[in-house]
N, C-alpha and C. Protein backbone atom coordinates (compact mmCIF):
# COMPACT_ATOMS: atom_id res chain seq x y z
N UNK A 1 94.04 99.39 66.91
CA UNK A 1 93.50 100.09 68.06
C UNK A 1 92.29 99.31 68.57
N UNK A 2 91.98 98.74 69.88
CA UNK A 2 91.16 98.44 70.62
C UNK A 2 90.02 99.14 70.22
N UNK A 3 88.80 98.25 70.61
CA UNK A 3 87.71 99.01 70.36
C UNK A 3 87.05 99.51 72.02
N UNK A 4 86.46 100.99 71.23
CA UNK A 4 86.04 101.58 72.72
C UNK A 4 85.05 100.67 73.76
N UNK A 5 85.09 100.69 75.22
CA UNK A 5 83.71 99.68 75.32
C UNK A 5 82.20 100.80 75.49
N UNK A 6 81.56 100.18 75.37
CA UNK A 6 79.83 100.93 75.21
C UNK A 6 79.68 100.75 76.84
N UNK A 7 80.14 100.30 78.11
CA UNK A 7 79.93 100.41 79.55
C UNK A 7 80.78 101.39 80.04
N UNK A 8 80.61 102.59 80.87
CA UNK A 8 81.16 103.46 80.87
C UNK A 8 81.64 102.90 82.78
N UNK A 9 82.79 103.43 83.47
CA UNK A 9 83.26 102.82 85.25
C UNK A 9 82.03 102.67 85.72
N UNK A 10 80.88 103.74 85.63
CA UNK A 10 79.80 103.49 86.98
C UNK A 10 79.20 102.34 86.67
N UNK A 11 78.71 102.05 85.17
CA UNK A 11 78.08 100.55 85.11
C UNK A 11 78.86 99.58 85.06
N UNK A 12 80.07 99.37 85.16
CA UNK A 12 80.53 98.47 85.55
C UNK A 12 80.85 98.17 86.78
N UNK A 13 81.05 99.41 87.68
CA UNK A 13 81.24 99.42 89.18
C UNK A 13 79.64 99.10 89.83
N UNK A 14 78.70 99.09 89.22
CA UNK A 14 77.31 98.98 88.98
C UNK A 14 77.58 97.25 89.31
N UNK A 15 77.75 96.54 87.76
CA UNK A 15 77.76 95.39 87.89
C UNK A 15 78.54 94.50 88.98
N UNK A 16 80.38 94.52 88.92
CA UNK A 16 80.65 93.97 89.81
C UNK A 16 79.57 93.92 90.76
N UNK A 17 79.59 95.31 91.49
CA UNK A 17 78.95 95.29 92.87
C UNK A 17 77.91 94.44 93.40
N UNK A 18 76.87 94.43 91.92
CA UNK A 18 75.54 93.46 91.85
C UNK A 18 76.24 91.96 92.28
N UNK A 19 77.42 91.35 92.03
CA UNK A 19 78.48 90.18 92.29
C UNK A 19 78.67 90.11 93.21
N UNK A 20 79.28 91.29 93.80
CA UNK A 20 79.73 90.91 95.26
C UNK A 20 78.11 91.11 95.99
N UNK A 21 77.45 91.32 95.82
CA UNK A 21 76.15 91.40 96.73
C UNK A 21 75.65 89.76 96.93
N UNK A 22 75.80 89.02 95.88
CA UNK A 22 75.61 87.52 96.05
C UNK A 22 74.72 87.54 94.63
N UNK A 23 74.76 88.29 93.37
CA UNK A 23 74.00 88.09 92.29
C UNK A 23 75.09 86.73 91.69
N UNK A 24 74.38 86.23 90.98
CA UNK A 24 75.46 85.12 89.92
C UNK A 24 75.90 86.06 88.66
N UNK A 25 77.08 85.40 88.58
CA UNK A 25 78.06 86.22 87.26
C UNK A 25 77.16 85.56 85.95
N UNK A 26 76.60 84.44 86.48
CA UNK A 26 76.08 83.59 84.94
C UNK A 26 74.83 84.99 84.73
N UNK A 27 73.99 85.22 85.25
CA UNK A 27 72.52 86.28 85.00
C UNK A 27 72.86 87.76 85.06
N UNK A 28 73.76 88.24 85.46
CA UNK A 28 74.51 89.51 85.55
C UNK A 28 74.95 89.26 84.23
N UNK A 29 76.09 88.59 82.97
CA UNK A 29 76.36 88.53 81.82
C UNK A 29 75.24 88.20 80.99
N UNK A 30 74.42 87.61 81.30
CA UNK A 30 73.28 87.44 80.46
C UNK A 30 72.48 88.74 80.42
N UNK A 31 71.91 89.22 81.86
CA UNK A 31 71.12 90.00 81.17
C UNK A 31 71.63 91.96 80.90
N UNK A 32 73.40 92.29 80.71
CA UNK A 32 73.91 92.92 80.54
C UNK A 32 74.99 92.18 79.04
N UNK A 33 74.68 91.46 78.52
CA UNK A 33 75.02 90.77 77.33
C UNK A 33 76.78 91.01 77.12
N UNK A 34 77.38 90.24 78.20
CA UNK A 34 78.88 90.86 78.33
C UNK A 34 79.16 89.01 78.44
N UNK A 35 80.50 88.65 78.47
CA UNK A 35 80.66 87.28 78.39
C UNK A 35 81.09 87.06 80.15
N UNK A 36 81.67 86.18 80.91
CA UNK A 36 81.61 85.94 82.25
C UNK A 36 83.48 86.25 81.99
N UNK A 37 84.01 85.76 81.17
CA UNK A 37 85.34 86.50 81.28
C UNK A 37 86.01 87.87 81.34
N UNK A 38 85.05 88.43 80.97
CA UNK A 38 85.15 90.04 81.04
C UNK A 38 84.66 90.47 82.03
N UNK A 39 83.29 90.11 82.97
CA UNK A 39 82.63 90.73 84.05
C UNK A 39 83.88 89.95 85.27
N UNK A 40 84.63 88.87 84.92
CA UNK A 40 85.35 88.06 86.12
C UNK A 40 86.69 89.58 85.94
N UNK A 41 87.26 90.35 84.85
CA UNK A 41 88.47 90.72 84.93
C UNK A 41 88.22 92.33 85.02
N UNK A 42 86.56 92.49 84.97
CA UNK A 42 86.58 93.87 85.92
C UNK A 42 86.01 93.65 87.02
N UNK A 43 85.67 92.34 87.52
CA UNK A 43 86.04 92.60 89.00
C UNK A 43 87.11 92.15 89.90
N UNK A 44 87.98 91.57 88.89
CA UNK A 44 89.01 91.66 89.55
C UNK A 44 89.94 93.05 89.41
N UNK A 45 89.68 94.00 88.19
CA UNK A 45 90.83 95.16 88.31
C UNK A 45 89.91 95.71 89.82
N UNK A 46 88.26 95.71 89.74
CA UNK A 46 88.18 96.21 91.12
C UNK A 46 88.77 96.17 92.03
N UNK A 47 88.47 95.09 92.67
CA UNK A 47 89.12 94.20 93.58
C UNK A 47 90.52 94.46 94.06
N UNK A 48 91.46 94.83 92.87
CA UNK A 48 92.79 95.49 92.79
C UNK A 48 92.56 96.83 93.23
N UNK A 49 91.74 97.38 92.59
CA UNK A 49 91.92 99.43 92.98
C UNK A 49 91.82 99.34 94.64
N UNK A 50 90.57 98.31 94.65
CA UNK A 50 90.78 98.35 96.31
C UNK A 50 91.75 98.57 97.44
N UNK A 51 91.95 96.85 97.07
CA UNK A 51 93.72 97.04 97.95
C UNK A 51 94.39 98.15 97.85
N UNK A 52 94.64 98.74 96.95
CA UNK A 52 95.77 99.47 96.99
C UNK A 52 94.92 100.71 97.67
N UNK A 53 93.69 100.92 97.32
CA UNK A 53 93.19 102.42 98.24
C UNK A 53 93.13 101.80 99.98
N UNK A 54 92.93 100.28 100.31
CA UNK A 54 93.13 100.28 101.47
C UNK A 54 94.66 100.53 102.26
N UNK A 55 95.96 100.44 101.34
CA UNK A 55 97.02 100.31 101.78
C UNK A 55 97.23 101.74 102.37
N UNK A 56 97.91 101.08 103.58
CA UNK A 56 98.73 101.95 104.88
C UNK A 56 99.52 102.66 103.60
N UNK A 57 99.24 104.17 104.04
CA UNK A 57 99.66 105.15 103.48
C UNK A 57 101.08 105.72 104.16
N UNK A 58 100.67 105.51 105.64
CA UNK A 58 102.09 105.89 106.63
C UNK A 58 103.17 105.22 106.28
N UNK A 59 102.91 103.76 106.07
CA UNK A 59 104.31 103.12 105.95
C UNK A 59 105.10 103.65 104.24
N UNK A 60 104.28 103.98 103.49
CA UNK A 60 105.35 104.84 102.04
C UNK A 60 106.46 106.09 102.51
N UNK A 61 105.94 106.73 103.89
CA UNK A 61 106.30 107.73 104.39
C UNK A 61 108.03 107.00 104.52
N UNK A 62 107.59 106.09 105.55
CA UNK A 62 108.95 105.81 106.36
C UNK A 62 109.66 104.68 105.50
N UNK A 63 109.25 104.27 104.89
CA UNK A 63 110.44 103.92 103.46
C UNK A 63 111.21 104.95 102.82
N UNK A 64 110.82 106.22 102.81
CA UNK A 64 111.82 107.03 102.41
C UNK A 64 113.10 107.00 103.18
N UNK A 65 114.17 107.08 102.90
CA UNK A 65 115.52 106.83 103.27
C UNK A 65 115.99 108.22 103.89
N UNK A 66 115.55 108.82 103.33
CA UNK A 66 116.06 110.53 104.20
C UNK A 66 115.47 110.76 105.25
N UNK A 67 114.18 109.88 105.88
CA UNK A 67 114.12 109.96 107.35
C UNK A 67 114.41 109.05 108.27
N UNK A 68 115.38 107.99 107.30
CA UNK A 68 116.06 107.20 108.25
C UNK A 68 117.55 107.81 108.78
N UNK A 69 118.05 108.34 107.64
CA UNK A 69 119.48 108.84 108.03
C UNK A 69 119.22 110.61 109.29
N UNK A 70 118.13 110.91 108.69
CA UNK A 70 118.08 112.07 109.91
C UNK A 70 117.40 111.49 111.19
N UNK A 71 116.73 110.64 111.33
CA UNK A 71 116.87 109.89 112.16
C UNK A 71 117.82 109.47 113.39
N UNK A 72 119.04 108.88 112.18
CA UNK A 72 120.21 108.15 112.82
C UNK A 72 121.27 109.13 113.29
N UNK A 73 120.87 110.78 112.31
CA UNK A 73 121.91 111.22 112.93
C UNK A 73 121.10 112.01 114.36
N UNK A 74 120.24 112.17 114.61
CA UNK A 74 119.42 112.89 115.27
C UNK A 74 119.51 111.99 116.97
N UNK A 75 119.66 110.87 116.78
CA UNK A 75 120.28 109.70 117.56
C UNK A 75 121.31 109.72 117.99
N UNK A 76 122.50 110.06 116.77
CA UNK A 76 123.97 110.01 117.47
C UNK A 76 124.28 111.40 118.02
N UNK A 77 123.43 112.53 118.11
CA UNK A 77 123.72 113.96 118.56
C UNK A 77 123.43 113.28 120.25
N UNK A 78 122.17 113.07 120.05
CA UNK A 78 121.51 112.97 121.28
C UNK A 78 122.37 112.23 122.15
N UNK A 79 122.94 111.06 121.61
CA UNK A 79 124.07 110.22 122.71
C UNK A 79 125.14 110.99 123.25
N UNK A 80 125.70 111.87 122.12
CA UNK A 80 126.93 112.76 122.11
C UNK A 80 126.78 113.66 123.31
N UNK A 81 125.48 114.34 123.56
CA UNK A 81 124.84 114.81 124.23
C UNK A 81 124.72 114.22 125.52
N UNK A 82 124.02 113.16 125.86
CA UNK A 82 123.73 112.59 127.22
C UNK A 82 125.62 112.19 127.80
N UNK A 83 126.34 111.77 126.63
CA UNK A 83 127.82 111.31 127.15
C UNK A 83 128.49 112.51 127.82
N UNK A 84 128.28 114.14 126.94
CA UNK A 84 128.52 115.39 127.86
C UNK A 84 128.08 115.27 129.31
N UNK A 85 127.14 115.36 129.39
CA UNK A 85 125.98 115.09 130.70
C UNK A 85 126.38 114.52 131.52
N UNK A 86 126.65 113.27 131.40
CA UNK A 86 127.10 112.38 132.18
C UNK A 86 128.41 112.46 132.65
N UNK A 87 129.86 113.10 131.82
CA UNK A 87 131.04 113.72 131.88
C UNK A 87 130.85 114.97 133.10
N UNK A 88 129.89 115.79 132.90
CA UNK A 88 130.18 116.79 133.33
C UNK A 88 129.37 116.68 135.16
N UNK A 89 128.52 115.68 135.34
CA UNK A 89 127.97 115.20 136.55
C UNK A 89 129.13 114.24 137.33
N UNK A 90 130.27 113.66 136.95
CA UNK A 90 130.90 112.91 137.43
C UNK A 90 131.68 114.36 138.05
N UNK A 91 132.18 115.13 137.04
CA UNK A 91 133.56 116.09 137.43
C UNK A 91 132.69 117.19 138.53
N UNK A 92 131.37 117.47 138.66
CA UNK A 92 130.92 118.15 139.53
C UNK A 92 130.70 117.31 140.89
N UNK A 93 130.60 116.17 140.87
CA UNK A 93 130.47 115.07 141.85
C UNK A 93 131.97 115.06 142.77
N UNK A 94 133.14 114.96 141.98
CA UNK A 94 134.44 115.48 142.38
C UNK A 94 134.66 116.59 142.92
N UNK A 95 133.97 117.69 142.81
CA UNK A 95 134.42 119.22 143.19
C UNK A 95 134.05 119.53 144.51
């Protein structure tokens, strides 16, 4: 079993952040006594949570497949529909 770490998310969301502000990773590991490989791979899982909280939420919507097919059929009514329409304006055009 892994050992627990003694930095709990906020101080590490703490540190990155001090990184991305323009601190150096070399004095951020020094004077939080962590090595530069570990402060580089929580800010990169950051970095990750990000993206994904920035990702377009709408487009998961319309990947679902059940609002493509009601969609398509919602499409072929409507044609079925305008082709009536158009049938029944010709034969009144005749009368």
């Amino acid at each position: 079993m892994g050992k627990k770490s003694k930095f709990s998310a906020d101080i590490k969301y703490a540190l990155v952040l001090e990184g991305l502000k323009g601190k150096s990773a070399v004095s951020i590991c020094r004077e939080y006594g962590i090595s530069e490989s570990q402060y580089y791979r929580w800010r990169d899982e950051a970095l990750n949570s990000m993206r994904s909280g920035l990702e377009d939420k709408r487009k998961k919507e319309w990947k679902d497949k059940s609002w493509e097919a009601e969609r398509g059929r919602l499409v072929k009514m409507i044609g079925e529909q305008q082709l009536i329409i158009d049938i029944q304006k010709k034969i009144s055009e005749t009368l």
